[in-house]
C-alpha atoms as a PDB file:
ATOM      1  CA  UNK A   1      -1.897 -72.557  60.378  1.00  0.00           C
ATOM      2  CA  UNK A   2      -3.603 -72.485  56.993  1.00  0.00           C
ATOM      3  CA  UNK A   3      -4.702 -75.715  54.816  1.00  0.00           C
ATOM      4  CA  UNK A   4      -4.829 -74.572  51.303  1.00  0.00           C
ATOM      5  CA  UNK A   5      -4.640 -77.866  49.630  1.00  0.00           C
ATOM      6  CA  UNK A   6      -5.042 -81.579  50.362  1.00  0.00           C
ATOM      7  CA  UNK A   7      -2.096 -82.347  51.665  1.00  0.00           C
ATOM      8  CA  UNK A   8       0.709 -85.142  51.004  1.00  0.00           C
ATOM      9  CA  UNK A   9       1.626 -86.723  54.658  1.00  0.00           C
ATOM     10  CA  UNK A  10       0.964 -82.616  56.327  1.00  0.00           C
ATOM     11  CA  UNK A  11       1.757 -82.948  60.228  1.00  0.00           C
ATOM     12  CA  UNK A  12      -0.165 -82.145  62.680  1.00  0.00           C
ATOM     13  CA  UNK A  13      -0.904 -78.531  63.512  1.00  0.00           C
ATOM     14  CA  UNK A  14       0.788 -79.221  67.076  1.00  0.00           C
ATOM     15  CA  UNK A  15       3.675 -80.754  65.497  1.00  0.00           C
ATOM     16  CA  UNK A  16       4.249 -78.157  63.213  1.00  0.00           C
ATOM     17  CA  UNK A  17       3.643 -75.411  65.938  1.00  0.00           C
ATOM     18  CA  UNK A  18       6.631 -76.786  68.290  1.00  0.00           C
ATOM     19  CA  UNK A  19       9.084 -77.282  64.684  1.00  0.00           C
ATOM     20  CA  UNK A  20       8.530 -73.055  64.311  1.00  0.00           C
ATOM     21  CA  UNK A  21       9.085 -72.529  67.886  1.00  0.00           C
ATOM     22  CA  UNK A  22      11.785 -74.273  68.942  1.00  0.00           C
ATOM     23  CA  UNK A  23      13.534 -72.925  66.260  1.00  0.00           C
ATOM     24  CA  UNK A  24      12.400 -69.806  67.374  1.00  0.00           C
ATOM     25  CA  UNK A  25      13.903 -70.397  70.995  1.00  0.00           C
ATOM     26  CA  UNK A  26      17.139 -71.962  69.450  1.00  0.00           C
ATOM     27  CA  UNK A  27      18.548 -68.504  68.031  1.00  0.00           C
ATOM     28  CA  UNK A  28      17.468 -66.075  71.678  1.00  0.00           C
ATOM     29  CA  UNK A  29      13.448 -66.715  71.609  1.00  0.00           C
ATOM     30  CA  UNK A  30      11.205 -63.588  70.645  1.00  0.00           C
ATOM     31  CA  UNK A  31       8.542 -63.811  73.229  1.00  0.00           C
ATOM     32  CA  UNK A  32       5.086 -63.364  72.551  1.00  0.00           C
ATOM     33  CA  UNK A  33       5.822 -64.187  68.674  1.00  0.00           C
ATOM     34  CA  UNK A  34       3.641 -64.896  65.945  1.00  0.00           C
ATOM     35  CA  UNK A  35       4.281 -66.928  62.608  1.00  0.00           C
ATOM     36  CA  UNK A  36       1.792 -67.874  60.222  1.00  0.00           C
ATOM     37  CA  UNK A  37       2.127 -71.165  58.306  1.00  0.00           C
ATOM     38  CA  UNK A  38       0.201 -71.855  55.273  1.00  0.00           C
ATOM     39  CA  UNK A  39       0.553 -75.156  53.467  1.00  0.00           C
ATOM     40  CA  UNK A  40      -0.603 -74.967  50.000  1.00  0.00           C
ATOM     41  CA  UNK A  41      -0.549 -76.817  46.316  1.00  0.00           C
ATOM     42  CA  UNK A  42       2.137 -76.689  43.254  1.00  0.00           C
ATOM     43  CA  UNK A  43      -0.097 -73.660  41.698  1.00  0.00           C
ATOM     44  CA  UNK A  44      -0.120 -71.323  44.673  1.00  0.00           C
ATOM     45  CA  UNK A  45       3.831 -72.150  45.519  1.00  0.00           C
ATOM     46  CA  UNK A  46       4.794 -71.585  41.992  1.00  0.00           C
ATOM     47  CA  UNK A  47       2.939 -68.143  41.699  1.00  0.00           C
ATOM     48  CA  UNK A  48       4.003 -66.902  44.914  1.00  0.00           C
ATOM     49  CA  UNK A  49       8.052 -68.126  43.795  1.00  0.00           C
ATOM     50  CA  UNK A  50       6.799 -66.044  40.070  1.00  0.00           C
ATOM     51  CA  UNK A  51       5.416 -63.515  41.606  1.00  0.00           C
ATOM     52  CA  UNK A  52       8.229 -62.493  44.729  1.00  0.00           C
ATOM     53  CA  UNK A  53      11.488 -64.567  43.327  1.00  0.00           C
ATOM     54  CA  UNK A  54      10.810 -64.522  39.417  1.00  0.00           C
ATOM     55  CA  UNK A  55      11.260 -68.375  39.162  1.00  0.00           C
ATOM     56  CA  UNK A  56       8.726 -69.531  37.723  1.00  0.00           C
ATOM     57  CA  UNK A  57       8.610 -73.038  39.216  1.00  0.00           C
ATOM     58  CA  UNK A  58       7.136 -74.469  42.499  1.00  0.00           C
ATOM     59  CA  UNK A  59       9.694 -74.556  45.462  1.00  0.00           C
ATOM     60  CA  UNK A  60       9.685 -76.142  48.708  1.00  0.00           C
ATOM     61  CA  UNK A  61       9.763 -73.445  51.222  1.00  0.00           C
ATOM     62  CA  UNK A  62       8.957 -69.312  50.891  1.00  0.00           C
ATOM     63  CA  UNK A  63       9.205 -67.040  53.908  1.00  0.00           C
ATOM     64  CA  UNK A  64       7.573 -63.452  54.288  1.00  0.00           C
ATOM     65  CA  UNK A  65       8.973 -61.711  57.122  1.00  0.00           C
ATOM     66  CA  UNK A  66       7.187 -59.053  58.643  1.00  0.00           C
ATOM     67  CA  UNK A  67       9.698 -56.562  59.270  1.00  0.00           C
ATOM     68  CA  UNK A  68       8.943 -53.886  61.794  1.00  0.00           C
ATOM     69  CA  UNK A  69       4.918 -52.974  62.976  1.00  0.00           C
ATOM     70  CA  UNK A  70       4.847 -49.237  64.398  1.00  0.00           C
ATOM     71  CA  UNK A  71       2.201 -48.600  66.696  1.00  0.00           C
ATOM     72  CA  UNK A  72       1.373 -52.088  68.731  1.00  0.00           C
ATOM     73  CA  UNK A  73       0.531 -52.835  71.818  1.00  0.00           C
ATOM     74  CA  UNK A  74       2.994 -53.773  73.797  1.00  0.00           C
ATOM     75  CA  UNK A  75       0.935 -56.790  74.830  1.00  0.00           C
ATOM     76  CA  UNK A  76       0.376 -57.937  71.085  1.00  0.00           C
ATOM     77  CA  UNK A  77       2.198 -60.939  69.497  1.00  0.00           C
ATOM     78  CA  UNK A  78       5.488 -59.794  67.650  1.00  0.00           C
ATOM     79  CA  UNK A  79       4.670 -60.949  63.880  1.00  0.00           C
ATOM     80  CA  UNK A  80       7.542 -62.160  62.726  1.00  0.00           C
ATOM     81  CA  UNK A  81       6.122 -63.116  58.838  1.00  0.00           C
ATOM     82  CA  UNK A  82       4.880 -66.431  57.129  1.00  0.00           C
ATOM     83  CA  UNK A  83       6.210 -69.605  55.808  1.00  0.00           C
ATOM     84  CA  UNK A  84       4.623 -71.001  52.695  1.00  0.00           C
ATOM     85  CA  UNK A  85       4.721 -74.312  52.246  1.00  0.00           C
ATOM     86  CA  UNK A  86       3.986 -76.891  49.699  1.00  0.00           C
ATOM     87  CA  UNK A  87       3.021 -80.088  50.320  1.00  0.00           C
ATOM     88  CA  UNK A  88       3.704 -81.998  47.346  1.00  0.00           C
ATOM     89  CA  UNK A  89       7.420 -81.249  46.854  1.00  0.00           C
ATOM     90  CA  UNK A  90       8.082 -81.627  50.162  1.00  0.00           C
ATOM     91  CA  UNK A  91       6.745 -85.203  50.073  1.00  0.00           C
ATOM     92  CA  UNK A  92       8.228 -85.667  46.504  1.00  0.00           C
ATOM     93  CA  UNK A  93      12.058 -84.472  47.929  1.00  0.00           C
ATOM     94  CA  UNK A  94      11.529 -86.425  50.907  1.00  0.00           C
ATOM     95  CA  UNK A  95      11.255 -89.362  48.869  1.00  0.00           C
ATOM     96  CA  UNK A  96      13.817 -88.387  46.338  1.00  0.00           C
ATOM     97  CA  UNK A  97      16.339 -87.951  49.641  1.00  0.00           C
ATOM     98  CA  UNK A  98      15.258 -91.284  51.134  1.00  0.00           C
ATOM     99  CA  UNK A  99      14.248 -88.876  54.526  1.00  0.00           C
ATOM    100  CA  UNK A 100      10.604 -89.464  56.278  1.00  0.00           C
ATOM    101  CA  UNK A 101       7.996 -87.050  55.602  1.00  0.00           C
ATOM    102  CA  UNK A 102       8.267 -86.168  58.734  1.00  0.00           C
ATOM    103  CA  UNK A 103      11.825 -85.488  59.038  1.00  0.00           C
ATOM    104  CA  UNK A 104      11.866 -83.533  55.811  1.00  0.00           C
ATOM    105  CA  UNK A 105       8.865 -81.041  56.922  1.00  0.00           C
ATOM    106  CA  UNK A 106      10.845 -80.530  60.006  1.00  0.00           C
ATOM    107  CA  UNK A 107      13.720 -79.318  57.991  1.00  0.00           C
ATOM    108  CA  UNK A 108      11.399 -77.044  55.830  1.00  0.00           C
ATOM    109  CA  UNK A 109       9.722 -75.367  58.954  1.00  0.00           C
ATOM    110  CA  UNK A 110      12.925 -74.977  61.063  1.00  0.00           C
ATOM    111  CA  UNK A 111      14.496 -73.467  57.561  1.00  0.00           C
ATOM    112  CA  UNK A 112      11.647 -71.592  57.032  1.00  0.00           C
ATOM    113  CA  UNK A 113      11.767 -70.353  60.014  1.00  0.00           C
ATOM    114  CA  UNK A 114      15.384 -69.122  60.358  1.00  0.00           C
ATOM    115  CA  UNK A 115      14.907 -66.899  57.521  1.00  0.00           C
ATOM    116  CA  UNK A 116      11.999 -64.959  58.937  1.00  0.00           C
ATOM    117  CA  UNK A 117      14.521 -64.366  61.670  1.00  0.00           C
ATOM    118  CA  UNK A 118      16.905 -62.796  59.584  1.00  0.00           C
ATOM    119  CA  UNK A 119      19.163 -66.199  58.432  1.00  0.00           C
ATOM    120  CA  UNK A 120      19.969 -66.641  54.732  1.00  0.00           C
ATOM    121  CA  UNK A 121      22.127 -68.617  52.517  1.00  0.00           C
ATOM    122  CA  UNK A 122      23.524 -66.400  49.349  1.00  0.00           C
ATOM    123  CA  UNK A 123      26.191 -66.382  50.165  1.00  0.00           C
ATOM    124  CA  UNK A 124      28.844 -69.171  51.416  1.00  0.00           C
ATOM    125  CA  UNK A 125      29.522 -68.365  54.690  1.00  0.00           C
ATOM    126  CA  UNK A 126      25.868 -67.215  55.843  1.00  0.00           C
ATOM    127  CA  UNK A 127      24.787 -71.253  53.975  1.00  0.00           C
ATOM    128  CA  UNK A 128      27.689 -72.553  56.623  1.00  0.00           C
ATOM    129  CA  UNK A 129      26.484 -70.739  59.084  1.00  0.00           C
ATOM    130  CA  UNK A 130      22.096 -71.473  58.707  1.00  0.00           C
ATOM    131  CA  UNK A 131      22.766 -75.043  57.839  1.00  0.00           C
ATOM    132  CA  UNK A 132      25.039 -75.277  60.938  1.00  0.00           C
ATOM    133  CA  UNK A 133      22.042 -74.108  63.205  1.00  0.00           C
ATOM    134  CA  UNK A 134      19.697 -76.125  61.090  1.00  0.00           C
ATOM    135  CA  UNK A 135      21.421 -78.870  61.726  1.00  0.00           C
ATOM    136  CA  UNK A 136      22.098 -78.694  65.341  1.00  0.00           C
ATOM    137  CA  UNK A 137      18.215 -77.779  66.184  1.00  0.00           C
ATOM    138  CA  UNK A 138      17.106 -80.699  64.055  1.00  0.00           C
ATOM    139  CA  UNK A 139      19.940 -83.185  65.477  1.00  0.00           C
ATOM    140  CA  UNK A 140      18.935 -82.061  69.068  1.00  0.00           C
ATOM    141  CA  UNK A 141      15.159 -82.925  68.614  1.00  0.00           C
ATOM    142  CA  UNK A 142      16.139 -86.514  66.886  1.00  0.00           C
ATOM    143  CA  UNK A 143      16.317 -85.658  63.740  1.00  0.00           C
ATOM    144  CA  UNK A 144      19.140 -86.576  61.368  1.00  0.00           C
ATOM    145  CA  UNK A 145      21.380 -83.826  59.813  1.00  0.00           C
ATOM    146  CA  UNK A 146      19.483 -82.874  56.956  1.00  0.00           C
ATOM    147  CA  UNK A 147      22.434 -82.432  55.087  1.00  0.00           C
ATOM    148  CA  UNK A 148      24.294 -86.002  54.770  1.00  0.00           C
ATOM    149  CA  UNK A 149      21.387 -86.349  52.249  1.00  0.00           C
ATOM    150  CA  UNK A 150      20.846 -83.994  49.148  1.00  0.00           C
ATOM    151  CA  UNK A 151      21.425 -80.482  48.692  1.00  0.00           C
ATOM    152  CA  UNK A 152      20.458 -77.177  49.489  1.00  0.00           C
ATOM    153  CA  UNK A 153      17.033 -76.622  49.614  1.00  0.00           C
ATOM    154  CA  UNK A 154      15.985 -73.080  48.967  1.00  0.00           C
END
């Protein structure tokens, strides 16, 4: 987990650890799995969304995955990639959606999350199928659908 900027209501590093894994061991587990998380200001999100996704505007969420690392140990952590997040539209759509902080970070991290392991949502029937398993991890660790409330968020 990486601070990069002073965050708007950040969780915990725990509570974002078990958000990352349990969506992680929702979808099969990858044991012995790594994932970097690196929460960071409107600047940094919208270069990184310039720079890899030519929008040229800060976004929520970004995910880097790692794709294939020849040559490990066997005993070394699987990298799966990194989330980026950014803390002050996060806490700004939270609002916006009338969902806690807390909730809404949740959402970002699980999303985030899904997409390192291989989930996306171009098209219409891959968006059924991620929010579907967004939804059920959230709803099944107290979390309201994060769906009755906004739109897409990616």
């Amino acid at each position: 987990m990486q601070l990069a900027c002073e965050g708007t209501a950040v969780p915990s590093v725990d509570i974002m650890t078990s958000w990352v894994t349990r969506a992680v061991a929702e979808v099969g587990g990858v044991p012995n799995s790594e994932v970097s998380v690196r929460v960071v200001s409107l600047d940094e999100m919208r270069e990184l969304n310039r720079d890899y996704r030519e929008k040229d505007k800060p976004t929520n969420v970004l995910s880097f995955p790692a794709g294939p690392v020849t040559g490990m140990p066997e005993d070394e952590p699987l990298l799966l990639g990194d989330i980026v997040v950014c803390a002050s539209v996060v806490h700004e759509e939270a609002a916006a959606q009338k969902k806690t902080d807390t909730d809404h970070w949740a959402h970002m991290l699980v999303h985030g999350t899904l997409h390192l392991l291989g989930y996306d949502h171009e098209a219409d029937h891959e968006a059924a199928a991620m929010e579907a398993l967004e939804t059920r991890i959230l709803t099944t660790h107290g979390v309201a659908d994060p769906y009755q409330v906004g739109s897409r968020n990616c």
